[in-house]
Protein backbone atom coordinates (compact mmCIF):
# COMPACT_ATOMS: atom_id res chain seq x y z
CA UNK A 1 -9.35 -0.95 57.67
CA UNK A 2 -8.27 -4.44 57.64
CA UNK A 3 -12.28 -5.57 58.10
CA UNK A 4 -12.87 -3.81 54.83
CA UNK A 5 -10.26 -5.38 53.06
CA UNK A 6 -11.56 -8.64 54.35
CA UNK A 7 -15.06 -7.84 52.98
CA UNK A 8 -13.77 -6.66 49.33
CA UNK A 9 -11.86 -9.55 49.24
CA UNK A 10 -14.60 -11.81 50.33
CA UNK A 11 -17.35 -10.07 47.79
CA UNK A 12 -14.71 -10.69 44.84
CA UNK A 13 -14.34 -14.13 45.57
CA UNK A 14 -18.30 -14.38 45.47
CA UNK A 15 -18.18 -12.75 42.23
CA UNK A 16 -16.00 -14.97 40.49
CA UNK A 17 -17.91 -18.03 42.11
CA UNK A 18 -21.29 -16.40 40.63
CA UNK A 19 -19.22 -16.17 37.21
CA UNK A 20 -18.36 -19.76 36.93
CA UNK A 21 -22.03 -20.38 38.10
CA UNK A 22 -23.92 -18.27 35.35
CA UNK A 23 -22.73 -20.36 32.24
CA UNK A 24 -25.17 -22.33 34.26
CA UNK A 25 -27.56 -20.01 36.26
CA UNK A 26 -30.85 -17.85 34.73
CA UNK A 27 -30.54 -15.49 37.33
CA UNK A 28 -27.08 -14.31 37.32
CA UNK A 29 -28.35 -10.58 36.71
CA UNK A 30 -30.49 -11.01 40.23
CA UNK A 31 -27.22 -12.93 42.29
CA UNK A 32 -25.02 -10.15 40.80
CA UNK A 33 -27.12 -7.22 42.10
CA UNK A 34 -27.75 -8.90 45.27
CA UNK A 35 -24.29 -9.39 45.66
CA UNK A 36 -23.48 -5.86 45.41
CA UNK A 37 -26.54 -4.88 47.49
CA UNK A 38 -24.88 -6.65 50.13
CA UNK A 39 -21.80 -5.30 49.46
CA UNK A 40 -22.93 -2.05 49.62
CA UNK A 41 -25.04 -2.47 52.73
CA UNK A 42 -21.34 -3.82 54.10
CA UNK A 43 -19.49 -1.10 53.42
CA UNK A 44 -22.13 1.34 54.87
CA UNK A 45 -21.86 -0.74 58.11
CA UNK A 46 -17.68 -0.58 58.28
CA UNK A 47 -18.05 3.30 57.37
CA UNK A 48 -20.84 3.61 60.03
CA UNK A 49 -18.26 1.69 62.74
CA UNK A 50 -15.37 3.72 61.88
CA UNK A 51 -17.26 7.09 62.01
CA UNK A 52 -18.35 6.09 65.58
CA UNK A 53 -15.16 4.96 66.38
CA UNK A 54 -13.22 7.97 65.46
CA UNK A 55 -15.82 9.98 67.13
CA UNK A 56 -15.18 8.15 70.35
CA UNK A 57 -11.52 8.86 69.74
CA UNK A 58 -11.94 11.97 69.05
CA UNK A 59 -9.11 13.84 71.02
CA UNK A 60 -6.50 11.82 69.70
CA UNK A 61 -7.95 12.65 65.95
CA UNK A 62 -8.50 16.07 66.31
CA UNK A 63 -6.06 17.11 69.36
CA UNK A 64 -7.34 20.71 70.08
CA UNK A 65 -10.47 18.93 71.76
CA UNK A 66 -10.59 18.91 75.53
CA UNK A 67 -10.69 16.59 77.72
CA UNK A 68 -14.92 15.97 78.86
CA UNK A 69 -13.94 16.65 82.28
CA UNK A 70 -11.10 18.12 82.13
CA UNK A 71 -9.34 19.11 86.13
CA UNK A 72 -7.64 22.40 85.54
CA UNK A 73 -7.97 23.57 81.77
CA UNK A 74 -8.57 27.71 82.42
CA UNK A 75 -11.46 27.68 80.53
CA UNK A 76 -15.22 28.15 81.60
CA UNK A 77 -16.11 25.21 82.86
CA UNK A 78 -19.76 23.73 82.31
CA UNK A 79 -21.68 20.62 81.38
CA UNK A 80 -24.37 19.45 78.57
CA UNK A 81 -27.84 17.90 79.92
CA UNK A 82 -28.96 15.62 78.68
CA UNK A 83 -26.04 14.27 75.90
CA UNK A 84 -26.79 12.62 74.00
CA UNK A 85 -29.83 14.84 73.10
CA UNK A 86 -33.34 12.72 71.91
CA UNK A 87 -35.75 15.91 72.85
CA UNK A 88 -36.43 19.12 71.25
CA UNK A 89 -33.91 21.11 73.48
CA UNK A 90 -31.04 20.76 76.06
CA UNK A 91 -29.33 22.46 78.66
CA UNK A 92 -25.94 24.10 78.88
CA UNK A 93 -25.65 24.26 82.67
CA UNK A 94 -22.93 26.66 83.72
CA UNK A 95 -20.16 26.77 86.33
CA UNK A 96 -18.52 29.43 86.46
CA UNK A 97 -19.47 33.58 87.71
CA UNK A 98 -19.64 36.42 85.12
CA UNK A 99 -17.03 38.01 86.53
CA UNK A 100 -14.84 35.41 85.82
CA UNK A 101 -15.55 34.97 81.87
CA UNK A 102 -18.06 38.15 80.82
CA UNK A 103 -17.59 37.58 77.40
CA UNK A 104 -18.56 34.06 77.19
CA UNK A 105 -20.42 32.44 74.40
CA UNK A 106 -21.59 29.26 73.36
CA UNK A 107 -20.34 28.09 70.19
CA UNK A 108 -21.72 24.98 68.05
CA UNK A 109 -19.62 23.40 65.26
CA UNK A 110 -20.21 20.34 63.15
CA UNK A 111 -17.68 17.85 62.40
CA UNK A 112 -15.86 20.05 60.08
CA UNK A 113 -15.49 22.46 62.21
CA UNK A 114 -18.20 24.87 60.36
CA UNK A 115 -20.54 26.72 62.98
CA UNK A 116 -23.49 25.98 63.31
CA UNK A 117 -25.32 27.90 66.06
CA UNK A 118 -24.08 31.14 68.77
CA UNK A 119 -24.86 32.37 71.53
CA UNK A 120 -23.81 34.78 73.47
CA UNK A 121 -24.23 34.75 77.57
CA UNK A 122 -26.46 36.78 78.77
CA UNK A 123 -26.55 38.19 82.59
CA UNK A 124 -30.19 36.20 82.87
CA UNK A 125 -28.10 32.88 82.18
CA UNK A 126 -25.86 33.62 84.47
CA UNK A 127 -28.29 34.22 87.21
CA UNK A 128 -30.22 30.95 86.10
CA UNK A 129 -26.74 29.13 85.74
CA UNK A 130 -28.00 27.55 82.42
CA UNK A 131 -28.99 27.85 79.04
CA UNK A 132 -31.61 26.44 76.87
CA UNK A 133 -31.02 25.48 73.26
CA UNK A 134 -34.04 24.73 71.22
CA UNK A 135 -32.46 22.02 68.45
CA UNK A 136 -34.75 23.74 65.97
CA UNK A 137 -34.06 26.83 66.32
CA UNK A 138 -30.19 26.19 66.23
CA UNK A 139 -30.90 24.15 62.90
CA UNK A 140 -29.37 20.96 64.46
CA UNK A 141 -29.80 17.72 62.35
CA UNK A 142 -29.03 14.67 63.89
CA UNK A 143 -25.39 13.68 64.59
CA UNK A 144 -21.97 14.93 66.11
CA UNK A 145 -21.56 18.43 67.09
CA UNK A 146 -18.78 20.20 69.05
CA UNK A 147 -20.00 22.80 71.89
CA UNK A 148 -17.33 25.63 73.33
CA UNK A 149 -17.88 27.79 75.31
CA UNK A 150 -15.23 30.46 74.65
CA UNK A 151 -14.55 34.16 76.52
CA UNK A 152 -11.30 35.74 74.88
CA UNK A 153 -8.37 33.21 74.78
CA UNK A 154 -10.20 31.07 77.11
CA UNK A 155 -12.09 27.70 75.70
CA UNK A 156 -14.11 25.21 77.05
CA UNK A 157 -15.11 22.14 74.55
CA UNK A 158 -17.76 19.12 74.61
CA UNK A 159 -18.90 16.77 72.36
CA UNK A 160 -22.70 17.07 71.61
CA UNK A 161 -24.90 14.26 70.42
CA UNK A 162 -28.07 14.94 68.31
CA UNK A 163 -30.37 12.05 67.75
C-alpha cells in the first residue's frame, strides 16, 4: 500500500513538472498520455504484486483454508500433481480408502468462492487412487482456484494454480 502511494505521489509530481514545461513544450498532449500510460502500467504491476501476495498468504486472508500439508486435520487427505498446472489436465492423487470417506467429492472454487467444477468419487478412482481433471472440460481459465475434497462434515482444501 505504501508503494502505491509512493507511485501516485511520484506521477503527480511529474505532472506538475510537465505543466510548468508545456507553456514551453509542443508535445505536452504526447508527455501527458505517456505519463499516464506509465502510470497505469504501474498500478497494474502493484495490483499484480499484491494479488500474488495475498494469494501466497492466503490462510491468514481467508482463515477457513487449510494448511497444504496439514498433520492431523480429519479430512481426506490427498495431493494435486502437477500444481501449478501448465498442461491440459492434472491429477488429484488420493490417500485415503472408501471406507473411510464414501461420499467424497472434489470440489473447485474460484477466488470468490463460486464453484467452478464437481466431482464426485467414484469406486474406479478409488481403486486407481487418483483422478484426472481435464482443465477444459472443468472450464478452468487461467489463475487461482481452491480444490476440497469434502465427504459430510469432513474437508480437505488446496490451492490450485492454472496457467
Amino acid at each position: 500500500m505504501i508503494l502505491l502511494l509512493l507511485q501516485l505521489k511520484l506521477l503527480s509530481n511529474q505532472l506538475k513538472n510537465l505543466k510548468k514545461a508545456s507553456q514551453r513544450d509542443a508535445f505536452f498532449f504526447t508527455k501527458i498520455f505517456f505519463i499516464f500510460a506509465v502510470m497505469v502500467r504501474r498500478l497494474l504491476l502493484l495490483f499484480t504484486l499484491f494479488v500474488c501476495f495475498a494469494s501466497s498468504n492466503a490462510k491468514q486472508i481467508m482463515p477457513f483454508l487449510e494448511d497444504e500439508n496439514p498433520v492431523h486435520s480429519g479430512g481426506p487427505s490427498f495431493n494435486i500433481t502437477p500444481n501449478p498446472v501448465s498442461g491440459s489436465y492434472f491429477y488429484v492423487n488420493l490417500d485415503f480408502l472408501e471406507s473411510d470417506f464414501p461420499d467424497a467429492a472434489i470440489i473447485i472454487s474460484d477466488v470468490l468462492g463460486k464453484v467452478a467444477y464437481v466431482h464426485p468419487i467414484k469406486k474406479s478412482d478409488f481403486l486407481e487412487k487418483q483422478v484426472r481433471i481435464n482443465v477444459m472440460d472443468a472450464n478452468l481459465d487461467k489463475g487461482v482456484y481452491f480444490l476440497q475434497v469434502k465427504s459430510g462434515e469432513h474437508t480437505r482444501t488446496l490451492k490450485l494454480a492454472i496457467r
